[in-house]
N, C-alpha and C. Protein backbone atom coordinates (compact mmCIF):
# COMPACT_ATOMS: atom_id res chain seq x y z
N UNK A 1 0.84 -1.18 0.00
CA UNK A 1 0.00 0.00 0.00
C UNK A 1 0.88 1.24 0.00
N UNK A 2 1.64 1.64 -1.16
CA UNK A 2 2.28 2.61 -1.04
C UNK A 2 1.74 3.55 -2.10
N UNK A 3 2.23 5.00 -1.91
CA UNK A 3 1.61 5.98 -2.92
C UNK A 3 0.85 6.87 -2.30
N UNK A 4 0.04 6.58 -1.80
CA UNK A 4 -0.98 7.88 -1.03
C UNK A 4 -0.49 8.02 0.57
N UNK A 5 0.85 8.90 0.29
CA UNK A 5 1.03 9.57 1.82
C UNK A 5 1.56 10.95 1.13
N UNK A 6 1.02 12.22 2.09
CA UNK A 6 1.54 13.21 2.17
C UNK A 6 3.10 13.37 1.82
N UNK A 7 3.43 13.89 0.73
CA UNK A 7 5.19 14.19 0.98
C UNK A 7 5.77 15.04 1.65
N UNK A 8 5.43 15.79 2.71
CA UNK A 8 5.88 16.63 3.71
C UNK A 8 4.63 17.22 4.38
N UNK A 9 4.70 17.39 5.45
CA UNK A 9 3.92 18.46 6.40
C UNK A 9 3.93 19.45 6.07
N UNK A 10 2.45 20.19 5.89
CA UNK A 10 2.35 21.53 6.03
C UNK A 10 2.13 22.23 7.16
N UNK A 11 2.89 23.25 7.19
CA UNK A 11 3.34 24.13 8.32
C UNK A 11 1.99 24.86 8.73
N UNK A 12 1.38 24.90 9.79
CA UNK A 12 0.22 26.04 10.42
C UNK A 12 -0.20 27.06 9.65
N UNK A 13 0.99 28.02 9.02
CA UNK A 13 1.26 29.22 8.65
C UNK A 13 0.62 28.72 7.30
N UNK A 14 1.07 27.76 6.64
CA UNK A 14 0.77 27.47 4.97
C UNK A 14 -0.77 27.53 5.17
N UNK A 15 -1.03 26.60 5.97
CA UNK A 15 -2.48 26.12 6.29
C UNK A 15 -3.40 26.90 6.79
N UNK A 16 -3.53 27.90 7.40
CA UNK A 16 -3.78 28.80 8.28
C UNK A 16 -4.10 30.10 6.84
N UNK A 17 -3.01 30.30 6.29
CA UNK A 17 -2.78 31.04 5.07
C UNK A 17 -3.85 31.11 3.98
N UNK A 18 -3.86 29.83 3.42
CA UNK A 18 -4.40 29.26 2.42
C UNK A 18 -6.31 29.57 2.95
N UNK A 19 -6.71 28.62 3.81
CA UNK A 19 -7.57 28.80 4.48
C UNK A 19 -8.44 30.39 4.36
N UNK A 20 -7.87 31.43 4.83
CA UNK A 20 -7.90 32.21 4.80
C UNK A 20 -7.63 33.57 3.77
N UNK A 21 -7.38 32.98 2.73
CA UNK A 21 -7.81 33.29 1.35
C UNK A 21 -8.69 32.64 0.67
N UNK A 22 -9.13 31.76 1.02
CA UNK A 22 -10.21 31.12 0.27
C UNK A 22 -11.46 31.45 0.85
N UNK A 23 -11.15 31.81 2.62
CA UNK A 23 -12.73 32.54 2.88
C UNK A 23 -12.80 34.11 2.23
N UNK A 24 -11.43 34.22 2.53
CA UNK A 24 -11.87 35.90 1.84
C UNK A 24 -12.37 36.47 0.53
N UNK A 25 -12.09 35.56 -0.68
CA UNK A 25 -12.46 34.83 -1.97
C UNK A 25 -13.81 34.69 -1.47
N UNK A 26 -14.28 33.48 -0.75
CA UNK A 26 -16.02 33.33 -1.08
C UNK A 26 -16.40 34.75 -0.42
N UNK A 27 -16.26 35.44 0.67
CA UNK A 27 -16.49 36.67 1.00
C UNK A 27 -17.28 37.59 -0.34
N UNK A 28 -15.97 37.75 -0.81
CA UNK A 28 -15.44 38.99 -1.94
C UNK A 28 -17.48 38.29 -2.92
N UNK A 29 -17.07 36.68 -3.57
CA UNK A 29 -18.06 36.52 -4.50
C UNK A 29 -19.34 36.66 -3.80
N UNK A 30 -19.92 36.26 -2.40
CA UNK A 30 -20.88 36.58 -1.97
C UNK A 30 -21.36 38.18 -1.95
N UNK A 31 -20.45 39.02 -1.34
CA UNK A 31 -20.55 40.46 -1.19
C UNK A 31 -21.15 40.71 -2.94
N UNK A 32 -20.71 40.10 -3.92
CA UNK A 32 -21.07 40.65 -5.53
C UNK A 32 -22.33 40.05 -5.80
N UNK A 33 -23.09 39.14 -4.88
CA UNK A 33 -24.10 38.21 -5.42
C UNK A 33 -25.20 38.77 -4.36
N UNK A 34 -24.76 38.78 -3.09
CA UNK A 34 -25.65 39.14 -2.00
C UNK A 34 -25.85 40.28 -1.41
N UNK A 35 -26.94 40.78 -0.67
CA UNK A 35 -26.10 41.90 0.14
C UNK A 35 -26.05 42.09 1.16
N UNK A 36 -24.83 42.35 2.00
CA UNK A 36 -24.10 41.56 3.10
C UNK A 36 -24.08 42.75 4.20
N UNK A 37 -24.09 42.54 5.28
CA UNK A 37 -24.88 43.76 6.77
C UNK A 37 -23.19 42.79 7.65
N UNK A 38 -22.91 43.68 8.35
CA UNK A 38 -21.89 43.54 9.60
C UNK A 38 -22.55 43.20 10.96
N UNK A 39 -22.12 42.07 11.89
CA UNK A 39 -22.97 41.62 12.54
C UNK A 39 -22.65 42.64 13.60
N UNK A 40 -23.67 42.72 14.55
CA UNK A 40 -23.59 43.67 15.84
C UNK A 40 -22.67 43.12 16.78
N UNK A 41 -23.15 42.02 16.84
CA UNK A 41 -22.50 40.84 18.23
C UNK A 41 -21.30 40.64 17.93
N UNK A 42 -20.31 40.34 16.69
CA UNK A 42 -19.09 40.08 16.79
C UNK A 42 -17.69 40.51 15.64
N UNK A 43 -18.93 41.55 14.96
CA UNK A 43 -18.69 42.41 13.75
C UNK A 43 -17.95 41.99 12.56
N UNK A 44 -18.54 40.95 12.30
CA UNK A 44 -17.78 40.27 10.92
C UNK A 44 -19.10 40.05 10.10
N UNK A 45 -18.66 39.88 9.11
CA UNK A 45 -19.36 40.21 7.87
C UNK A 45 -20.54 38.56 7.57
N UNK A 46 -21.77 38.98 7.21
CA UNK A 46 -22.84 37.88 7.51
C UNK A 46 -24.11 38.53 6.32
N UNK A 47 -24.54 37.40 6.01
CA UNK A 47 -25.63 37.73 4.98
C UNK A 47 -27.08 38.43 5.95
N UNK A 48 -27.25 39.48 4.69
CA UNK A 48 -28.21 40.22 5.57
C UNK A 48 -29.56 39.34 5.62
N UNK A 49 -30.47 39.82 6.90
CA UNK A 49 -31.24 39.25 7.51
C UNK A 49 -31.43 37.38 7.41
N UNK A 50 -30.36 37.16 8.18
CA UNK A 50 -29.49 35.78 7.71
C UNK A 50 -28.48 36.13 9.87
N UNK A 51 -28.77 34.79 10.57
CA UNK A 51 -28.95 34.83 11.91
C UNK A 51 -27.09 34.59 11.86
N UNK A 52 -26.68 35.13 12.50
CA UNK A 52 -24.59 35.48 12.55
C UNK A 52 -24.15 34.07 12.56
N UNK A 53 -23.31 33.01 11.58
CA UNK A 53 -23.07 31.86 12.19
C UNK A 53 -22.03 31.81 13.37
N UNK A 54 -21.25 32.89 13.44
CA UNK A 54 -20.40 33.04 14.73
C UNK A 54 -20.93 33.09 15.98
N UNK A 55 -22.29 33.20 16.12
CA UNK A 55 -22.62 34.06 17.72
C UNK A 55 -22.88 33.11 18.61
């Protein structure tokens, strides 16, 4: 069973990184499709009249 193993560890930072361009990406396309209100409770960005998934 060889072939499907990771060839090195990714570092937090890579991962962490990556991650976090890809929410900011769906962000960006939602903000162009939807229209998007700042939550009160923890002030990050949430579809309007649409309940905060953070809170």
């Amino acid at each position: 069973m060889a072939g499907i193993s990771p060839r090195k560890k990714i570092s937090k930072h890579q991962r962490n990184t990556r991650h976090s361009t890809w929410e900011r990406l769906q962000l960006k396309k939602l903000s162009n499709k939807y229209s998007t209100a700042k939550c009160q409770n923890c002030g990050k960005t949430k579809l309007s009249h649409r309940v905060c998934p953070h809170f």
